[in-house]
PDB file of N, CA and C in Angstrom:
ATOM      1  N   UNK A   1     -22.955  36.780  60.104  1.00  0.00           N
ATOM      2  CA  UNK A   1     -24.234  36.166  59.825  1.00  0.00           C
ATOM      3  C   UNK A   1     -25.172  37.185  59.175  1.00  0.00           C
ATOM      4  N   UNK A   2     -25.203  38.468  59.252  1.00  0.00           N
ATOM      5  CA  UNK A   2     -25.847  39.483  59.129  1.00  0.00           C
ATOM      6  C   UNK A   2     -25.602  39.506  57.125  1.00  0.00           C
ATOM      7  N   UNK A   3     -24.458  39.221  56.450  1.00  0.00           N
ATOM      8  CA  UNK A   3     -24.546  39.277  55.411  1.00  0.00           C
ATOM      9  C   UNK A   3     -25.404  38.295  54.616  1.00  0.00           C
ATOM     10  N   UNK A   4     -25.017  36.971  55.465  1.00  0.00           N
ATOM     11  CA  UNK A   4     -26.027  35.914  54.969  1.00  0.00           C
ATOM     12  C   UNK A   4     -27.208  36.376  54.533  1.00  0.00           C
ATOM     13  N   UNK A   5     -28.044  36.729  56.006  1.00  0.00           N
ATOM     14  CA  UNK A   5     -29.436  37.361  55.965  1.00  0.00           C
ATOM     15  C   UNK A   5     -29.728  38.208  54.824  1.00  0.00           C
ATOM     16  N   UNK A   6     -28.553  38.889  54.365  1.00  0.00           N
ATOM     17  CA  UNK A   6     -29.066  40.070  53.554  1.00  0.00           C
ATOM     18  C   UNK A   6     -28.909  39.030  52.132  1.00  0.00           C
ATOM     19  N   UNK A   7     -28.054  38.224  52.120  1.00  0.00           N
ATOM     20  CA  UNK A   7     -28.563  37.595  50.514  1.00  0.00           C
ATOM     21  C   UNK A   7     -29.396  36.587  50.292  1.00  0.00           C
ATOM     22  N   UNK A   8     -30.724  36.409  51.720  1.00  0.00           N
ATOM     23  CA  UNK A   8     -31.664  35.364  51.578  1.00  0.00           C
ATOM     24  C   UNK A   8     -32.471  36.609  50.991  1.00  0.00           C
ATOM     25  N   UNK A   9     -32.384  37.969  51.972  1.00  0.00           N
ATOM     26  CA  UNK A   9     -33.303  39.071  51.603  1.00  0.00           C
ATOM     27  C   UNK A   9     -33.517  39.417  50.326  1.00  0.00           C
ATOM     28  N   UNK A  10     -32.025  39.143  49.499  1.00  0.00           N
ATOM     29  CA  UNK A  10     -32.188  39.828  48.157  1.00  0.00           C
ATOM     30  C   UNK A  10     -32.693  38.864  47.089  1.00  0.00           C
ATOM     31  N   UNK A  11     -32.839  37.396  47.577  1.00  0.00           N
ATOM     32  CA  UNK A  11     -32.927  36.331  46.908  1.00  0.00           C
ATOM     33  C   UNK A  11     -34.512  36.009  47.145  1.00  0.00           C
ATOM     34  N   UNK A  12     -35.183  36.564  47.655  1.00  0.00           N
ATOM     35  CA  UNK A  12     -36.495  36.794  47.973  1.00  0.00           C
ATOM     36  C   UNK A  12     -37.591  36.580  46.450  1.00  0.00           C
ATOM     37  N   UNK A  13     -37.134  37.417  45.478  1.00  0.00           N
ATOM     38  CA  UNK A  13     -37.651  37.382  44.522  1.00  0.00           C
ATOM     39  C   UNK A  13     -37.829  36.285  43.648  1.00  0.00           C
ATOM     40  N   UNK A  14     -36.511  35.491  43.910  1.00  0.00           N
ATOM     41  CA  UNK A  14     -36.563  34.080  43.279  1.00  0.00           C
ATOM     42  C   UNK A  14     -37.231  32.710  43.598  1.00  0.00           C
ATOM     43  N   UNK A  15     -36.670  33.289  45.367  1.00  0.00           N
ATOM     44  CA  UNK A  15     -38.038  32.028  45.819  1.00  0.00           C
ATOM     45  C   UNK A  15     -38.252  32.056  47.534  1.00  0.00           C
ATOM     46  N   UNK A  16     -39.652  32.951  47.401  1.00  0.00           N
ATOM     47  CA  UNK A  16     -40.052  33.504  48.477  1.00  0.00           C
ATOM     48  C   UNK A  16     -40.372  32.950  49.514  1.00  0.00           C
ATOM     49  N   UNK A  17     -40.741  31.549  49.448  1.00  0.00           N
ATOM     50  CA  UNK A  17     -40.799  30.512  50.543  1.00  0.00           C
ATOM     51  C   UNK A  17     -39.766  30.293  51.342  1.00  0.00           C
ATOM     52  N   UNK A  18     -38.563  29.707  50.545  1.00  0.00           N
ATOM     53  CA  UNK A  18     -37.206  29.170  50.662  1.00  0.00           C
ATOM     54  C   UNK A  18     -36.789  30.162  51.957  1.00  0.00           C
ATOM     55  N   UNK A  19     -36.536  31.528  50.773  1.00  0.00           N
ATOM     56  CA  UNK A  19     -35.808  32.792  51.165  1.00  0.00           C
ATOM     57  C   UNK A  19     -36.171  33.321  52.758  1.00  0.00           C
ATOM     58  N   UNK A  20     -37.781  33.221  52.752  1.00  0.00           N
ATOM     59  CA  UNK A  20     -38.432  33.705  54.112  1.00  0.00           C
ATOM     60  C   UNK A  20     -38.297  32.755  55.169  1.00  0.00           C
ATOM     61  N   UNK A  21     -37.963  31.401  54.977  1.00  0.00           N
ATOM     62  CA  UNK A  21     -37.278  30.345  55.826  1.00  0.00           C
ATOM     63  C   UNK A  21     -36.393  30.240  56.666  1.00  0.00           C
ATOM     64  N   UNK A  22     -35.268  30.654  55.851  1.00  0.00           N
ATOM     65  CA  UNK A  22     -34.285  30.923  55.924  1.00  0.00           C
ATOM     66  C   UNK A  22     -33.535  32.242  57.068  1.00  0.00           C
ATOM     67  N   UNK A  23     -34.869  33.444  56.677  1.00  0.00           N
ATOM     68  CA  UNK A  23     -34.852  34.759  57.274  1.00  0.00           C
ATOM     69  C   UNK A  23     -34.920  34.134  58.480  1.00  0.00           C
ATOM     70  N   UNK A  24     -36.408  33.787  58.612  1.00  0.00           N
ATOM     71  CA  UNK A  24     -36.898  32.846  59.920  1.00  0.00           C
ATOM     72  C   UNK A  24     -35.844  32.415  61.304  1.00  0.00           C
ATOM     73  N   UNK A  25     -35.494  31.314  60.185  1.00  0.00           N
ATOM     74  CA  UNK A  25     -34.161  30.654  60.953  1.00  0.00           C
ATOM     75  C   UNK A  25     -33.380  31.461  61.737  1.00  0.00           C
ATOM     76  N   UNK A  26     -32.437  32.237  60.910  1.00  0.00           N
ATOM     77  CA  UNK A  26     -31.543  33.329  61.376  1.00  0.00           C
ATOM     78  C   UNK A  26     -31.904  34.307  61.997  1.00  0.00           C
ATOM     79  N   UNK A  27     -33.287  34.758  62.525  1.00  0.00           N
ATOM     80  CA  UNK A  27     -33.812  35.548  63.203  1.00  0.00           C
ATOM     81  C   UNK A  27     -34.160  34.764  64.669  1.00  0.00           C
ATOM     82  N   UNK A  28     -33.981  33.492  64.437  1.00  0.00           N
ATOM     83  CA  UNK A  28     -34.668  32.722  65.576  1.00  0.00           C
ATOM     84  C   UNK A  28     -33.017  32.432  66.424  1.00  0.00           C
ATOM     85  N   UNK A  29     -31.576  31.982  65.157  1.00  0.00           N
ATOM     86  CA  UNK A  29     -31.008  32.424  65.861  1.00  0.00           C
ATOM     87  C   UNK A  29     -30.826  33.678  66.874  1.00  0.00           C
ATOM     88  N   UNK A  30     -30.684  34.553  66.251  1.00  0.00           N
ATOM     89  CA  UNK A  30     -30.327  35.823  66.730  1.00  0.00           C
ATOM     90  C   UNK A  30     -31.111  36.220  68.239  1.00  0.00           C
ATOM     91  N   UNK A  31     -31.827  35.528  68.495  1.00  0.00           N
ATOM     92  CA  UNK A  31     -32.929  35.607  69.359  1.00  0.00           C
ATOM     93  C   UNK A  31     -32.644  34.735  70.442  1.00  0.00           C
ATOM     94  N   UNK A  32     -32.042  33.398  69.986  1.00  0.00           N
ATOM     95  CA  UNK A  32     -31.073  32.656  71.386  1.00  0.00           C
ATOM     96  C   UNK A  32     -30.211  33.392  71.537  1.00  0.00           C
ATOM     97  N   UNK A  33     -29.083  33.987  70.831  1.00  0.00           N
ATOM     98  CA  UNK A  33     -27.709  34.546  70.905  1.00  0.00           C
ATOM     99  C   UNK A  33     -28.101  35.829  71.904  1.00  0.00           C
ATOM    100  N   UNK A  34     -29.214  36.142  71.802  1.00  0.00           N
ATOM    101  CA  UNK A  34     -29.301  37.369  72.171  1.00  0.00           C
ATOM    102  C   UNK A  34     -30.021  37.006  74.168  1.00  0.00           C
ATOM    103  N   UNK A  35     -30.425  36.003  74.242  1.00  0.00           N
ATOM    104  CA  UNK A  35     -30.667  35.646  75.425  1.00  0.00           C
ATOM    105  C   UNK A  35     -29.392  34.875  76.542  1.00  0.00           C
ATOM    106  N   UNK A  36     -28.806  34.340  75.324  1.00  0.00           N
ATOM    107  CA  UNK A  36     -27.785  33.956  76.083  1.00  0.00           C
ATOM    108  C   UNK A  36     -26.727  34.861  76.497  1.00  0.00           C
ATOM    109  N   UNK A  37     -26.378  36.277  75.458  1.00  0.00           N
ATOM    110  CA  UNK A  37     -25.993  37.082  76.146  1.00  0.00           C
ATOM    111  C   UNK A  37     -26.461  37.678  77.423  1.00  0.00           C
ATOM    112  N   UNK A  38     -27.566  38.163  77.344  1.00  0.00           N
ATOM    113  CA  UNK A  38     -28.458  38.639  78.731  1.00  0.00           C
ATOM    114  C   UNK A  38     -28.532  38.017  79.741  1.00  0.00           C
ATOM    115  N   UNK A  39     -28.653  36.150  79.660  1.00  0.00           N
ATOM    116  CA  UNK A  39     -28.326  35.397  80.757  1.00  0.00           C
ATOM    117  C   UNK A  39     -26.866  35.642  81.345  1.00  0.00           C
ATOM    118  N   UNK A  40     -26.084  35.810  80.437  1.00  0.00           N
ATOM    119  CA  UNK A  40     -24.491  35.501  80.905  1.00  0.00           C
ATOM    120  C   UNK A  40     -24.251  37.054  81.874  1.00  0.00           C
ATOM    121  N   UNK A  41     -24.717  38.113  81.101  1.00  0.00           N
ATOM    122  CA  UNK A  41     -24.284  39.228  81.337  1.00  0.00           C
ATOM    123  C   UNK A  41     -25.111  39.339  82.946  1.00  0.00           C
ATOM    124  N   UNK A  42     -26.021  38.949  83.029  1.00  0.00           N
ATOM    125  CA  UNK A  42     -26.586  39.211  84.435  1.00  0.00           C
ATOM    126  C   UNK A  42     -26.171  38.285  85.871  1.00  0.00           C
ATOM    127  N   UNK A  43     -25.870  36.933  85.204  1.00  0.00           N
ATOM    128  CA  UNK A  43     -25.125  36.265  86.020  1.00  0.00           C
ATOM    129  C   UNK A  43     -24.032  36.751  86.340  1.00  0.00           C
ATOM    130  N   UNK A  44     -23.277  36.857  85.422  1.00  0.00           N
ATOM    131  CA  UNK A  44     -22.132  37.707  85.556  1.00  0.00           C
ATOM    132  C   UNK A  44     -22.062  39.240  86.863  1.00  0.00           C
ATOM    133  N   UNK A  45     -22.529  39.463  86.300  1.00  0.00           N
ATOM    134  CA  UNK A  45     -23.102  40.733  86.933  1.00  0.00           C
ATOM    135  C   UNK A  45     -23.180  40.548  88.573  1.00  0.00           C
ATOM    136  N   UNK A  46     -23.924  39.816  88.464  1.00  0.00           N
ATOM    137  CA  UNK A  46     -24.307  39.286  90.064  1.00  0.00           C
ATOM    138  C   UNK A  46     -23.550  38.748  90.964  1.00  0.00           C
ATOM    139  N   UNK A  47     -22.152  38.206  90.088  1.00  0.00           N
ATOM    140  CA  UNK A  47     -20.979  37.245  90.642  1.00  0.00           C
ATOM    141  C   UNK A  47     -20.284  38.382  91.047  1.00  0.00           C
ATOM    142  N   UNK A  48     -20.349  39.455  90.234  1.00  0.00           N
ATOM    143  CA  UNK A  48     -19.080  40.650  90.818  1.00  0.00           C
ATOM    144  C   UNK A  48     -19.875  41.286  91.876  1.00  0.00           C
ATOM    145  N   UNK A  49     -21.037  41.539  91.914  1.00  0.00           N
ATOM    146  CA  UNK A  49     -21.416  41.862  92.561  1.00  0.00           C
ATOM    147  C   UNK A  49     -21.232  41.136  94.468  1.00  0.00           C
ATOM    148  N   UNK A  50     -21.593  40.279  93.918  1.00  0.00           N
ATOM    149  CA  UNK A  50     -21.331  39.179  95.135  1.00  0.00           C
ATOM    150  C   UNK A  50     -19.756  39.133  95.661  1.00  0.00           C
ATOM    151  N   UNK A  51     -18.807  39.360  94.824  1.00  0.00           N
ATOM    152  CA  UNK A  51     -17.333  39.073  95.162  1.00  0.00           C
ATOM    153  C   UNK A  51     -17.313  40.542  95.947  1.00  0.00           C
ATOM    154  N   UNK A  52     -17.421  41.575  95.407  1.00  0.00           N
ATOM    155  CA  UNK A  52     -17.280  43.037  95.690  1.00  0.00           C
ATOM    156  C   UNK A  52     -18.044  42.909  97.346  1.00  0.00           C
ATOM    157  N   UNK A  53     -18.926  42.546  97.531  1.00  0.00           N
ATOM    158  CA  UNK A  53     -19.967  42.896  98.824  1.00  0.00           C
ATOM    159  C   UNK A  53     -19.050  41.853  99.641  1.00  0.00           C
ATOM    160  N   UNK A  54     -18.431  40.698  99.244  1.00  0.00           N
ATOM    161  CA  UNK A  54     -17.583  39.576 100.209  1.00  0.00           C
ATOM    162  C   UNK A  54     -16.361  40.414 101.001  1.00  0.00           C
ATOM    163  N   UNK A  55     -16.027  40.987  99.904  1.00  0.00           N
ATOM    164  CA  UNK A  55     -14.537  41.672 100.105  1.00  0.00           C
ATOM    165  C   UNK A  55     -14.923  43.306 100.971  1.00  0.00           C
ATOM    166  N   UNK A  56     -16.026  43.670 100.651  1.00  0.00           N
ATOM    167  CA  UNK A  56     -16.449  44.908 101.618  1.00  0.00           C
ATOM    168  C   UNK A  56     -16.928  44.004 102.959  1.00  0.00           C
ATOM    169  N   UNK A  57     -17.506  43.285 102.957  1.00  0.00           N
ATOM    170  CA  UNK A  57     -17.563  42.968 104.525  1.00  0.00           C
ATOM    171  C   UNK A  57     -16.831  42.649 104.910  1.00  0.00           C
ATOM    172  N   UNK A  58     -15.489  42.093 104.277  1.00  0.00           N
ATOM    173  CA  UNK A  58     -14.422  41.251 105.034  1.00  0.00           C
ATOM    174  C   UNK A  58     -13.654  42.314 105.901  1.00  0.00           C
ATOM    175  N   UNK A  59     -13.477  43.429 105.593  1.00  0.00           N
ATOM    176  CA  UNK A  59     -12.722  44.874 106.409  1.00  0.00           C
ATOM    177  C   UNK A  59     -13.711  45.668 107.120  1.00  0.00           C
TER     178      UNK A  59
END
């Protein structure tokens, strides 16, 4: 996706509305993608955590 971005960037000159739209967009992706990693990774996180502390109390 990152190349995309770079040929709305370079296409800027032709039509700066369009082009900055576009940036927009793909920045707004990048911005869910990037939360949904952080959600997953902390849930995650918390599940091992939780399995690990099950299995230490169990002994």
């Amino acid at each position: 996706m990152s190349h995309i971005r770079k040929k709305f960037d370079e296409s800027a000159d032709n039509d700066m509305v369009r082009a900055k739209h576009a940036v927009d967009e793909i920045a707004a992706k990048y911005a869910i993608e990037k939360q949904i990693k952080e959600a997953f990774s902390a849930s995650f996180c918390g599940l091992l955590k939780f399995t690990f502390t099950q299995k230490v109390n169990i002994f």
